[in-house]
Protein backbone atom coordinates (compact mmCIF):
# COMPACT_ATOMS: atom_id res chain seq x y z
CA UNK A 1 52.03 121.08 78.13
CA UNK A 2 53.38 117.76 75.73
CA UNK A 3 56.89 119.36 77.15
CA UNK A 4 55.94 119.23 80.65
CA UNK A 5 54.38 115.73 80.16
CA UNK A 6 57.70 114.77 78.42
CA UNK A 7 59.87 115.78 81.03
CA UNK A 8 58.16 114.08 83.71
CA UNK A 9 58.12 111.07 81.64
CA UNK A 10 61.56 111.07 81.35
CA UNK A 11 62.31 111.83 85.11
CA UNK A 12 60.36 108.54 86.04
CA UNK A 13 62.35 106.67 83.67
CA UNK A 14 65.12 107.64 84.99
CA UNK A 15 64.48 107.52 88.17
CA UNK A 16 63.55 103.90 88.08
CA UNK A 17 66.78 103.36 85.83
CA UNK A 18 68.97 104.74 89.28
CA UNK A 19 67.09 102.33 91.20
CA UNK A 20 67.67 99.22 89.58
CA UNK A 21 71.18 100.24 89.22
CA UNK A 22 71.23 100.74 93.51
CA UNK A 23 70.47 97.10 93.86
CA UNK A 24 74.14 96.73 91.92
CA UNK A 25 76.09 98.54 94.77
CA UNK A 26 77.40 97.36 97.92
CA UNK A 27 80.36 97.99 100.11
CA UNK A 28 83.19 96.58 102.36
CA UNK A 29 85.02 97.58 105.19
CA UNK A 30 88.18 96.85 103.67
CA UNK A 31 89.96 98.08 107.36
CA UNK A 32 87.89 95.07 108.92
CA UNK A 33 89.01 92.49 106.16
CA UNK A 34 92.59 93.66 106.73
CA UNK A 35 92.26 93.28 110.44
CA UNK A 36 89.66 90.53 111.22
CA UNK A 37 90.77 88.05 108.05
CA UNK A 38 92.77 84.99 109.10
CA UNK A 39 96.27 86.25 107.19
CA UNK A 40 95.64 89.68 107.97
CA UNK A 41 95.30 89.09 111.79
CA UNK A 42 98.32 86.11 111.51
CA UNK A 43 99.97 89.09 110.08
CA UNK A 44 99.90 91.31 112.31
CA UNK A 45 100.55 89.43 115.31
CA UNK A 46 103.80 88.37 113.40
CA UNK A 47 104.37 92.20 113.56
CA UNK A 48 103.50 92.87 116.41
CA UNK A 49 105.41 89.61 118.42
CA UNK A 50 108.78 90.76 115.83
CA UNK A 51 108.11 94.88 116.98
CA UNK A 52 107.85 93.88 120.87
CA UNK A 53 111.31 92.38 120.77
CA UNK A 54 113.20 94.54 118.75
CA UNK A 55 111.56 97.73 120.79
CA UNK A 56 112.82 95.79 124.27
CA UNK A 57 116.07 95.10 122.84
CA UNK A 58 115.90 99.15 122.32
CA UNK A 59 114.49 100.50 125.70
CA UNK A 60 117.25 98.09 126.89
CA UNK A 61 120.19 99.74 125.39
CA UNK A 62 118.52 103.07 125.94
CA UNK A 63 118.26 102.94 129.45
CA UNK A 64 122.17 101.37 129.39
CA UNK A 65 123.12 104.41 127.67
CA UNK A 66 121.44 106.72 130.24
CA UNK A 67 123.17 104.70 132.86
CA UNK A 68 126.48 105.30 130.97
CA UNK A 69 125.59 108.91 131.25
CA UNK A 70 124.67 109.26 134.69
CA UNK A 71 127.89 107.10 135.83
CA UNK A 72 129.72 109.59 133.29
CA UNK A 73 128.59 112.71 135.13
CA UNK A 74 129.40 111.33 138.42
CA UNK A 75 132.71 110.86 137.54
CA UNK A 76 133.27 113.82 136.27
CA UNK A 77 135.34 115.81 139.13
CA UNK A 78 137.69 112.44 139.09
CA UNK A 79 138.34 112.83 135.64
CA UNK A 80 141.08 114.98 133.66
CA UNK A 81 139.30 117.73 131.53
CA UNK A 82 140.45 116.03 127.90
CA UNK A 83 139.64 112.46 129.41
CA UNK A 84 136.00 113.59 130.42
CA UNK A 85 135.43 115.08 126.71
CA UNK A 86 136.82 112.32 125.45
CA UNK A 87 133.96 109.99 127.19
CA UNK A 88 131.28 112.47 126.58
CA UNK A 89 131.87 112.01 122.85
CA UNK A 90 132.35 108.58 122.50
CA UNK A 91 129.11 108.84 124.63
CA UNK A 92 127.49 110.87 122.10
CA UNK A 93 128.69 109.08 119.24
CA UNK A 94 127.09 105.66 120.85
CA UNK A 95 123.71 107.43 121.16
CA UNK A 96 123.81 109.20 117.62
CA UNK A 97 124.39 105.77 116.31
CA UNK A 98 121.86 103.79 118.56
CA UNK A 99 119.18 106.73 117.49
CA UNK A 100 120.54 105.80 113.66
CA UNK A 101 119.20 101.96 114.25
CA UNK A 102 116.45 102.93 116.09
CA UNK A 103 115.24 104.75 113.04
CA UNK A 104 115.92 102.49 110.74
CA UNK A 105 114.25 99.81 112.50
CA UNK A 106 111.32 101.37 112.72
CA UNK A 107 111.71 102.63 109.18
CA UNK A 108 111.54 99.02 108.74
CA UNK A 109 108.65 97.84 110.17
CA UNK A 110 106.73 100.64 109.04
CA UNK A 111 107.86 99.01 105.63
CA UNK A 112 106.94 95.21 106.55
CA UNK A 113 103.32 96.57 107.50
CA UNK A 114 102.76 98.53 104.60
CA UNK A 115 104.46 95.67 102.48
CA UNK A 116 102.38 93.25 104.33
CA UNK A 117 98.94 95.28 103.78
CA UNK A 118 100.01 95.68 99.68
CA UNK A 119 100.10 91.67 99.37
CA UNK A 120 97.23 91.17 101.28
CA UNK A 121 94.88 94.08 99.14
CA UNK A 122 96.36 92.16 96.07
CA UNK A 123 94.83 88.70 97.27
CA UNK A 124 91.76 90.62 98.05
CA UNK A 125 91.12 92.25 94.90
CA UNK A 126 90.81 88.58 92.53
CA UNK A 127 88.23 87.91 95.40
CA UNK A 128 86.25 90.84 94.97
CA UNK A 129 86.76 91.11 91.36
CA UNK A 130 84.84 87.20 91.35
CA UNK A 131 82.53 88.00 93.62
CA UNK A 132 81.15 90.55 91.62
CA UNK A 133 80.85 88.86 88.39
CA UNK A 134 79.50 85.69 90.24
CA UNK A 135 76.84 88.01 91.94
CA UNK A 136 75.73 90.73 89.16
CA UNK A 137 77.39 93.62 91.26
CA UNK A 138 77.90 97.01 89.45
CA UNK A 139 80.11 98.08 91.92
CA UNK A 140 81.80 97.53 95.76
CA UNK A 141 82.93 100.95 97.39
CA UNK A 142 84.89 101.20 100.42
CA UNK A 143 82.50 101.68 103.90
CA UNK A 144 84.68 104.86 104.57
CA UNK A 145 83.39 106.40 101.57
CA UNK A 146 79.90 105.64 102.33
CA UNK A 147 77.88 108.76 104.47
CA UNK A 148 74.25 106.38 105.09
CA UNK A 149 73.63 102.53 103.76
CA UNK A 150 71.64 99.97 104.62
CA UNK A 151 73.77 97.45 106.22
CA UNK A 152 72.48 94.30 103.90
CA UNK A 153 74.20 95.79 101.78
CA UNK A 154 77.54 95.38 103.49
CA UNK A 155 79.51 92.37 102.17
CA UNK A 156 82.10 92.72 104.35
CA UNK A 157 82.07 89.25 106.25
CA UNK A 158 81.59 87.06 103.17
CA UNK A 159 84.15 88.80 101.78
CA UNK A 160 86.21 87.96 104.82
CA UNK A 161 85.00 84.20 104.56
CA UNK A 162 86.18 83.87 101.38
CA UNK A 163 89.28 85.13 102.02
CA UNK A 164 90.07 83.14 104.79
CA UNK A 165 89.02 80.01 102.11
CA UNK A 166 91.38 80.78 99.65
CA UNK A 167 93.87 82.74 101.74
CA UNK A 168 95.17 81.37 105.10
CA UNK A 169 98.62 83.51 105.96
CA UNK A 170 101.24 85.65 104.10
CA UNK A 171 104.36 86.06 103.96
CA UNK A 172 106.25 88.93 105.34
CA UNK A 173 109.80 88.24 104.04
């Protein structure tokens, strides 16, 4: 019986223990502070405006090439059998290499935007880091790794305020 008594002693102590220690635990949406934050938005409308013109400039010389082509294969019965191989290769050099840059542009930007997202996590993480020592928080999780909170305890938005305080752009180069 003093065993049973014990035990359940113990369970309410600890029980309250967890529950104090809850009150230390909040989350962010750290996708939203990315996205919604002043540099993180400036950011990626930079991106975006610098992808838009370099993917025109692309579809551009892409549909050129396809217009080479077609003209190519029209021509075809005028042509001498070595000139039309010839044309064909050159033809197929021009789009092996246009494919090349195409790649590597978007190679690229995949790199600016993950660059871009690594600098701006940096800036973040000082913010969070005095945040929590200024407020007596245990611990800020990521809202994608939550199942069920309440959403006071979401500090998502001040997060993002302060951020856009100390933190107005980046820079991508």
């Amino acid at each position: 019986m003093k065993h049973i008594k014990l035990i359940t002693l113990i369970f309410v102590f600890l029980s309250f223990g967890s529950l104090s220690q809850s009150e230390e635990l909040y989350f962010v949406n750290m996708q939203k502070i990315l996205n919604k934050s002043k540099a993180g938005s400036s950011a990626q409308e930079t991106l975006k405006k610098e992808f838009s013109a370099k993917d025109k400039k692309y579809k551009a010389e892409s549909a050129s090439l396809k217009k080479e082509e077609t003209e190519l294969i029209a021509k075809k019965k005028s042509l001498s059998p070595e000139d039309y191989k010839k044309k064909v290769s050159a033809l197929r050099k021009k789009n092996v290499d246009f494919q090349s840059r195409r790649r590597q542009a978007s190679s690229d930007f995949v790199k600016k935007k993950n660059d871009a997202r690594d600098k701006l996590i940096k800036a973040i993480n000082p913010i969070l880091q005095k945040y929590m020592s200024e407020n007596n928080i245990m611990m800020i999780i990521n809202e994608k790794n939550v199942i069920l909170a309440n959403s006071q305890r979401d500090l998502t938005q001040n997060i993002i305020d302060l951020l856009d305080k100390e933190l107005k752009s980046i820079n991508l180069n």
